[in-house]
Structure formats: C-alpha cells, structure tokens
N, C-alpha and C. Protein backbone atom coordinates (compact mmCIF):
# COMPACT_ATOMS: atom_id res chain seq x y z
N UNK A 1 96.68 102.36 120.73
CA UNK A 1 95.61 103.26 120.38
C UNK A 1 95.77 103.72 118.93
N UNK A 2 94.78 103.69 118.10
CA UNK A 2 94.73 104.37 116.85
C UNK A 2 95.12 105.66 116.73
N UNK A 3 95.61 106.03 115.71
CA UNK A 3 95.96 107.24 115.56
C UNK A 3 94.64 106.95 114.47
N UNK A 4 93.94 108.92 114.74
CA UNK A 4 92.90 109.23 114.07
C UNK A 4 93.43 110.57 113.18
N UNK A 5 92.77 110.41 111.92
CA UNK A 5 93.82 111.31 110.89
C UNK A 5 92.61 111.83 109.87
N UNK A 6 92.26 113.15 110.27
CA UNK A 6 91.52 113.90 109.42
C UNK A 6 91.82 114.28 107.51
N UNK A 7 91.65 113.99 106.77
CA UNK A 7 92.18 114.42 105.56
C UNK A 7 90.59 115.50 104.90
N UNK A 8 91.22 116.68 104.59
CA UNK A 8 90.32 117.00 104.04
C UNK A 8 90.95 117.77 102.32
N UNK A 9 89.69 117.79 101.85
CA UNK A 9 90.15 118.01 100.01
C UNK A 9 88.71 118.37 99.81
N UNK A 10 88.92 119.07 98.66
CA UNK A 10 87.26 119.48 98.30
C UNK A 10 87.21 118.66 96.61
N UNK A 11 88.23 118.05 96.37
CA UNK A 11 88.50 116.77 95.41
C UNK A 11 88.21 115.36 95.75
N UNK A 12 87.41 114.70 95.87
CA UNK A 12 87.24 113.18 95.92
C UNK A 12 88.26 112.32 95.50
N UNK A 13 88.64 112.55 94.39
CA UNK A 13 89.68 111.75 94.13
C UNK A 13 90.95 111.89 95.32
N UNK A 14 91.25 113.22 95.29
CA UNK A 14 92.37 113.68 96.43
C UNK A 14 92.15 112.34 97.65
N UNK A 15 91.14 113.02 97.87
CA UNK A 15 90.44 112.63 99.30
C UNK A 15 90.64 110.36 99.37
N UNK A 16 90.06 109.86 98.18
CA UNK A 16 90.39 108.46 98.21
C UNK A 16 91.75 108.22 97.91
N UNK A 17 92.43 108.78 97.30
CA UNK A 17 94.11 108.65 97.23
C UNK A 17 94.79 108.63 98.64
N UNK A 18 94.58 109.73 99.19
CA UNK A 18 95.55 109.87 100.56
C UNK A 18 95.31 108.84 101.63
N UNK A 19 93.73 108.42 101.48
CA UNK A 19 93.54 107.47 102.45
C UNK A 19 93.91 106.50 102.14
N UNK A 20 93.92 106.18 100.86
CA UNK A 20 94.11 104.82 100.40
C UNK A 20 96.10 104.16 100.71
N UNK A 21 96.87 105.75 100.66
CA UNK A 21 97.96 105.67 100.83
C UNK A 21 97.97 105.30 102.66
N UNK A 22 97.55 105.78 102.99
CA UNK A 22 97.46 105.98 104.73
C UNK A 22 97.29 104.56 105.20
N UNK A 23 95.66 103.71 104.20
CA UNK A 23 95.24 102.55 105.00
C UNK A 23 96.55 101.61 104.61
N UNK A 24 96.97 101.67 103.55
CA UNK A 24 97.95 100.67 103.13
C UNK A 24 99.73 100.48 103.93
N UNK A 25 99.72 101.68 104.71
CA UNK A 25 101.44 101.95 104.27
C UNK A 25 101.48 102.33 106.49
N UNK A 26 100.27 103.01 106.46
CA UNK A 26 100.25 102.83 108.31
C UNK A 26 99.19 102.49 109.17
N UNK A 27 99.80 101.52 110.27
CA UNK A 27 99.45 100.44 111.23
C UNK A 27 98.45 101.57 111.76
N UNK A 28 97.24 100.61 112.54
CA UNK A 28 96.56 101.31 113.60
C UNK A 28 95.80 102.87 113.32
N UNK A 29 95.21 102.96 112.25
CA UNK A 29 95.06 104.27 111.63
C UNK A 29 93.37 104.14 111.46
N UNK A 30 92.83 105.08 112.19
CA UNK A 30 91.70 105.52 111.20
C UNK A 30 91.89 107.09 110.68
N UNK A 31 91.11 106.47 109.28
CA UNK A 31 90.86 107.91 108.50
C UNK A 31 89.39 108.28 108.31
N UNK A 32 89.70 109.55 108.69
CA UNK A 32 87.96 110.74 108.34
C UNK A 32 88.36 111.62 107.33
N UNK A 33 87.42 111.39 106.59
CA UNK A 33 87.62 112.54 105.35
C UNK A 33 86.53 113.88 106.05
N UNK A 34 87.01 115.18 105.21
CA UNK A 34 85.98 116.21 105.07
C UNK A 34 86.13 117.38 104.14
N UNK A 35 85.22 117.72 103.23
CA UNK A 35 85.05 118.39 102.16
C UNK A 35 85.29 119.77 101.89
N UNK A 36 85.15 119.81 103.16
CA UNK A 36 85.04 121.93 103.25
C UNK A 36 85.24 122.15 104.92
N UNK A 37 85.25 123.91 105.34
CA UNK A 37 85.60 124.28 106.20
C UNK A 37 84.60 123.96 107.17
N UNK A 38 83.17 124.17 106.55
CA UNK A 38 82.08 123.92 107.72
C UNK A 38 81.97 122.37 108.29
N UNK A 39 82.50 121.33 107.36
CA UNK A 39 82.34 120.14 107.42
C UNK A 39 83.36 120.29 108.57
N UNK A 40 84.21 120.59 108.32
CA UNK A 40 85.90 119.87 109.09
C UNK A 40 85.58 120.72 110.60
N UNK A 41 84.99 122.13 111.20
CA UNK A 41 84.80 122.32 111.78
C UNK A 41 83.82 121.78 112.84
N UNK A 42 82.32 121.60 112.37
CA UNK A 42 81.73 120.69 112.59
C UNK A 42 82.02 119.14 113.74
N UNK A 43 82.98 118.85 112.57
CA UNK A 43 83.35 117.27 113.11
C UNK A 43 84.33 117.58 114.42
N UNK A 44 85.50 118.43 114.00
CA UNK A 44 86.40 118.81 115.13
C UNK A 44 85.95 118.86 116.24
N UNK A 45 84.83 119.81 116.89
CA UNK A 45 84.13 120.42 117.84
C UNK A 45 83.75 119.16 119.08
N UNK A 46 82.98 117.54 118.09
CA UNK A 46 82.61 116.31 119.21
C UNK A 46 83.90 115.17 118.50
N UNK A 47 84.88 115.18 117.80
CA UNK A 47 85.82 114.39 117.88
C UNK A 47 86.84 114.85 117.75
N UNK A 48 88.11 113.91 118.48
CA UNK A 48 89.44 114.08 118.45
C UNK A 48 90.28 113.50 116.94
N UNK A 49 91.56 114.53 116.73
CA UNK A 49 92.04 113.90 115.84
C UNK A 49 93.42 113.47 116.26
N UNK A 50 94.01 113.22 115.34
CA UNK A 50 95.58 113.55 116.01
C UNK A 50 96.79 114.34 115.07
N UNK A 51 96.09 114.30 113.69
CA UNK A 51 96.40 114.48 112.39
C UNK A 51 95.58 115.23 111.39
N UNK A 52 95.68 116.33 111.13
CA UNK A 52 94.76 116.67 110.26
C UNK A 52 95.65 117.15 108.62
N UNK A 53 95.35 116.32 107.52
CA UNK A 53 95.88 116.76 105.87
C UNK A 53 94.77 117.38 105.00
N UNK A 54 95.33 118.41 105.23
CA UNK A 54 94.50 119.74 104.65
C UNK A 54 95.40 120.21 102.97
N UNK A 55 94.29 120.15 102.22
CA UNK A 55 94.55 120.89 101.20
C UNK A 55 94.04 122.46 100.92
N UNK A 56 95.60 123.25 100.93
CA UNK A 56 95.58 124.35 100.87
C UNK A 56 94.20 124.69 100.09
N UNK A 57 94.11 124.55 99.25
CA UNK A 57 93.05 124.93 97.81
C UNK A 57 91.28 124.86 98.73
N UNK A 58 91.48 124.12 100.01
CA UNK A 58 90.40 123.76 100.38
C UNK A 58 89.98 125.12 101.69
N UNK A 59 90.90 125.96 101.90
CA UNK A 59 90.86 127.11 102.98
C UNK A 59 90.08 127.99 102.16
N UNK A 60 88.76 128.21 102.70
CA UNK A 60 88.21 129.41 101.84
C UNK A 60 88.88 130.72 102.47
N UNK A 61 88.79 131.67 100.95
CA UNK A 61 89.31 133.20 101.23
C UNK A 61 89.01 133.62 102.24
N UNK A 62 87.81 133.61 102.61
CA UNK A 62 87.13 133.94 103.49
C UNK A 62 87.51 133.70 105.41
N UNK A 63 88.16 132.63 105.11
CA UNK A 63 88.96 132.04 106.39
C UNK A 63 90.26 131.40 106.56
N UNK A 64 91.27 132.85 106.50
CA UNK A 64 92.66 132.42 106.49
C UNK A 64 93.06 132.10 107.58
N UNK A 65 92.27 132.37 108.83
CA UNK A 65 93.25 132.09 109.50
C UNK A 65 91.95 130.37 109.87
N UNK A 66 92.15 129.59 109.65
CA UNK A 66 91.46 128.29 109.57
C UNK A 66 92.14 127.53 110.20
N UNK A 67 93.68 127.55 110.51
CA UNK A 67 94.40 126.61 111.28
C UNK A 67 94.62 127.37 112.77
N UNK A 68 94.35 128.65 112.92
CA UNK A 68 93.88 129.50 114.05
C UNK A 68 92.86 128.61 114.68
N UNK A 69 91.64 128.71 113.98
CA UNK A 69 90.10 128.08 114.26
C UNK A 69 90.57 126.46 114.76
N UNK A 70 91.11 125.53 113.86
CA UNK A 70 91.10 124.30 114.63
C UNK A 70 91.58 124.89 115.70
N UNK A 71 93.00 125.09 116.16
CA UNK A 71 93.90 125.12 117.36
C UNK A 71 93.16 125.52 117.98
N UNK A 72 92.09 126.72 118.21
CA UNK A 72 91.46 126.89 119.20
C UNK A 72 90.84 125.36 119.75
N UNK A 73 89.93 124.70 118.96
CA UNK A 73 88.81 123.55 119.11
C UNK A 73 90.31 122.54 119.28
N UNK A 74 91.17 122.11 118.82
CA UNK A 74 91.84 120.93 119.37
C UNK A 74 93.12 121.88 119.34
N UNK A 75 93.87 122.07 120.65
CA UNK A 75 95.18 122.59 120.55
C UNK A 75 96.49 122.08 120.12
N UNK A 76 96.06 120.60 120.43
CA UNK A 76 97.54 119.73 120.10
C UNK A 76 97.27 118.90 118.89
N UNK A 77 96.02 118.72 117.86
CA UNK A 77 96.53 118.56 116.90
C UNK A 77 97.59 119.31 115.83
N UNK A 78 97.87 117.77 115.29
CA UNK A 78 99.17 118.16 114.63
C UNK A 78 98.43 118.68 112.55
N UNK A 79 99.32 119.30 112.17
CA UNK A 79 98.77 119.58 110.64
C UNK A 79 99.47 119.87 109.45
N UNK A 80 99.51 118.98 108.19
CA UNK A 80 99.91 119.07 107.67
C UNK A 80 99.47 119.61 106.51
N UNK A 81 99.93 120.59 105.73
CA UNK A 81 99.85 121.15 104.54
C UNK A 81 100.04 120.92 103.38
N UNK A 82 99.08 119.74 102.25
CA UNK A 82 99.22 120.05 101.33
C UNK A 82 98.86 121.20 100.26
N UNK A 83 100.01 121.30 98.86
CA UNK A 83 99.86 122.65 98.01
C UNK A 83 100.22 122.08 96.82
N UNK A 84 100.45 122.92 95.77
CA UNK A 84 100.56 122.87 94.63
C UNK A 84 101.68 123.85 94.37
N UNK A 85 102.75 124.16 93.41
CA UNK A 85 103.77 124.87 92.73
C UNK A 85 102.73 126.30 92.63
N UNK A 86 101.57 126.15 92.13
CA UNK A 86 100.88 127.67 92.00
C UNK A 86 100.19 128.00 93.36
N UNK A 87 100.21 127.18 93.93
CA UNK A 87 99.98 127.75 95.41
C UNK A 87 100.73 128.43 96.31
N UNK A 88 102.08 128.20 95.74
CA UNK A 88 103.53 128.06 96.97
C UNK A 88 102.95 129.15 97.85
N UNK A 89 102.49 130.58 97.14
CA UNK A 89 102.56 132.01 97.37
C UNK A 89 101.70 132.51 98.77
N UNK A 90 100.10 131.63 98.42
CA UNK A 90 99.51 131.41 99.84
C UNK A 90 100.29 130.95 100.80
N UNK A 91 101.00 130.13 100.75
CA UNK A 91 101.57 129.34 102.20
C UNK A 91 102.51 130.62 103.17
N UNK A 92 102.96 131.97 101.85
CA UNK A 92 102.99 132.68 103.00
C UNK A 92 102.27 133.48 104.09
N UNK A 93 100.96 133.33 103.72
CA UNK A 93 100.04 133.54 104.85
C UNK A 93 99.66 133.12 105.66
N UNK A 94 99.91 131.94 105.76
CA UNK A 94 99.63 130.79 106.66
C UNK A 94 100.22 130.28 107.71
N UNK A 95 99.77 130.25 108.73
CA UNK A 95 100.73 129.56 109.64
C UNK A 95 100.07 128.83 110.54
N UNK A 96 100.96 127.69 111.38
CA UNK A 96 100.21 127.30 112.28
C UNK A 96 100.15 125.70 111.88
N UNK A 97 100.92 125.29 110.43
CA UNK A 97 101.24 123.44 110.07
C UNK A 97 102.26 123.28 110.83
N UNK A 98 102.37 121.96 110.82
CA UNK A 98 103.39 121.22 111.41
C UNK A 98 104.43 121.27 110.53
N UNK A 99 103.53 121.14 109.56
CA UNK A 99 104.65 120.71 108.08
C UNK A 99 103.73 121.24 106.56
N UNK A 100 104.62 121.05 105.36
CA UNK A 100 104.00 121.25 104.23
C UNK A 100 104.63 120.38 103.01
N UNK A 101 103.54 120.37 102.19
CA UNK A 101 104.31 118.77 101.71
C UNK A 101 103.36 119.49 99.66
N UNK A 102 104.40 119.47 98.99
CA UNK A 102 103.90 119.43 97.86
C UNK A 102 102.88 117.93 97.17
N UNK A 103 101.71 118.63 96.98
CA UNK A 103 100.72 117.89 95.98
C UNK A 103 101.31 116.35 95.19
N UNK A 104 102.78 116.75 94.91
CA UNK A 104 103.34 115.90 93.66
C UNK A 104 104.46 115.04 94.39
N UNK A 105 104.43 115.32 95.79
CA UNK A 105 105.51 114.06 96.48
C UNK A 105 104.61 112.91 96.14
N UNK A 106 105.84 111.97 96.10
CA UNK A 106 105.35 110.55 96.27
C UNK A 106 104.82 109.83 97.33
N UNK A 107 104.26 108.40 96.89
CA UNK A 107 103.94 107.89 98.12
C UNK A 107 104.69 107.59 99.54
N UNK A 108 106.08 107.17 99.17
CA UNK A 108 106.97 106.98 100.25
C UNK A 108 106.81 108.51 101.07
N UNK A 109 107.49 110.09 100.38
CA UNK A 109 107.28 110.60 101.11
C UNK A 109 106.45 111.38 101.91
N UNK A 110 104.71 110.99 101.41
CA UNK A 110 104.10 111.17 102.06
C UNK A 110 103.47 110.04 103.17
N UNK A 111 104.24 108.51 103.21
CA UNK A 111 104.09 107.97 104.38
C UNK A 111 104.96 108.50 105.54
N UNK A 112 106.60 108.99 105.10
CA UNK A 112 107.51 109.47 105.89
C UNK A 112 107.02 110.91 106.53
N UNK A 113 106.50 111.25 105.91
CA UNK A 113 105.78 113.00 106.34
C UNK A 113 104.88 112.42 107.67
N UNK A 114 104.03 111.79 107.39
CA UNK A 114 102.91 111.25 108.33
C UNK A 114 103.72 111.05 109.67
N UNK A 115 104.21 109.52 108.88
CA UNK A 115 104.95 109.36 110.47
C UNK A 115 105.28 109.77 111.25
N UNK A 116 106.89 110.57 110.68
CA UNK A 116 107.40 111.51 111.42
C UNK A 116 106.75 112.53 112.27
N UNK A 117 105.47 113.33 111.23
CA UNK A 117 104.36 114.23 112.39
C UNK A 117 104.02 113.43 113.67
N UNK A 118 103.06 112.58 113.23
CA UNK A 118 102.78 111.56 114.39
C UNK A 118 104.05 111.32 115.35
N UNK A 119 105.01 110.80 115.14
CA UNK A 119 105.83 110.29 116.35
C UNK A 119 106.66 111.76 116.31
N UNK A 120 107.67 112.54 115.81
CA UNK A 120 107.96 113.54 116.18
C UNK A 120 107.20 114.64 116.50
N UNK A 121 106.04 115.44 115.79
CA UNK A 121 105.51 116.36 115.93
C UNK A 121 105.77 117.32 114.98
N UNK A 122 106.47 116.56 113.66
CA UNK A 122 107.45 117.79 112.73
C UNK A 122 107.73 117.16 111.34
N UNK A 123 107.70 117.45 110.22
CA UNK A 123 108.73 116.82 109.40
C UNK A 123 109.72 117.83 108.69
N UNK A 124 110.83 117.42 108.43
CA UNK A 124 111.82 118.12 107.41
C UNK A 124 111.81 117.60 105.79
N UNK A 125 111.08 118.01 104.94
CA UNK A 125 111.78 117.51 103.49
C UNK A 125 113.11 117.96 103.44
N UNK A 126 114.06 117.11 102.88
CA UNK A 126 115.31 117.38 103.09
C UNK A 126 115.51 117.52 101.17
C-alpha cells in the first residue's frame, strides 16, 4: 500500500523540492501538496494521509493550535515539522509533531526523517 504524504508550504518552490526529494529517494509514495490552512483542512476532512510536512511559517497566527485541528480530523497521522533558525522560538508553542527537522537539513536527512516517521512513528536527529 502507498504511503500518502501531505506536504504543505505556502512557497512553491518549497513545495516542488520536498516532493521531488520524496518521489526520488521513497518507494510506493504518493505526494499531495497544500498551500495554506484552509486548503490542508479541506483535503484532510474526505482523504487519508499518513504523513503530513508542514512548514512552520505556513501555521497562521491565527491558528496555533493547527496540529490540534488535524488530530482531531485524522488521529493517527503522523507530522513532521519543518522551521527555520528564526523560527526555532515558535516551535515552543507547538505541539503535537512527530518530529522537527530544520529547513537547511539535507537531502539524506530528510529521506531518513521520513522513513523513520513512517516505519517508527518518530525520528531522533542525533
């Protein structure tokens, strides 16, 4: 069965990078992009994911608690957090990722991040 893997960015470029890393590097994968909160909610509500890569920058003020909101609509997706060095500060408001993964990792370790979510449920940057 495919693993289905939400990426959302309110950057296009973001958004064709990660997938492009995703289609290349893991088996059996579809990817859905989405732009914003209403988009990603929206889609959640009539499809399953299994994965959702969220860019911090993409949580409006307005809705911190946003990884609250999925878990209600899918409980067992899994979620990962990308950020930026000037972001670090939000991530203490946040809760509710699997994991969090700086903007500026590489490709390897954002195939190892994936994975690991997917088959463990977790990752550690070490």
């Amino acid at each position: 069965m495919k693993n289905r893997i939400l990426v959302i960015d309110d950057h296009f470029v973001a958004l064709i990078g990660i997938s492009k890393i995703v289609n290349d590097n893991i088996k059996d994968t579809e990817i859905i992009t989405a732009k914003n909160f209403t988009e990603t909610i929206s889609f959640l509500r009539v499809n399953r994911v299994d994965l959702i890569i969220l860019d911090v920058k993409s949580i409006p003020d307005t809705s911190r608690n946003m990884l609250e909101d999925i878990k209600v609509i899918q409980v067992n997706v899994k979620i990962l957090l990308f950020y930026s060095y000037k972001e670090i500060d939000v991530l203490e408001n946040i809760s509710g990722a699997n994991s969090y993964l700086n903007k500026q990792s590489g490709e390897e370790t954002i195939v190892n991040s994936i994975n690991s979510i997917l088959m463990k449920g977790y990752y550690l940057l070490l």
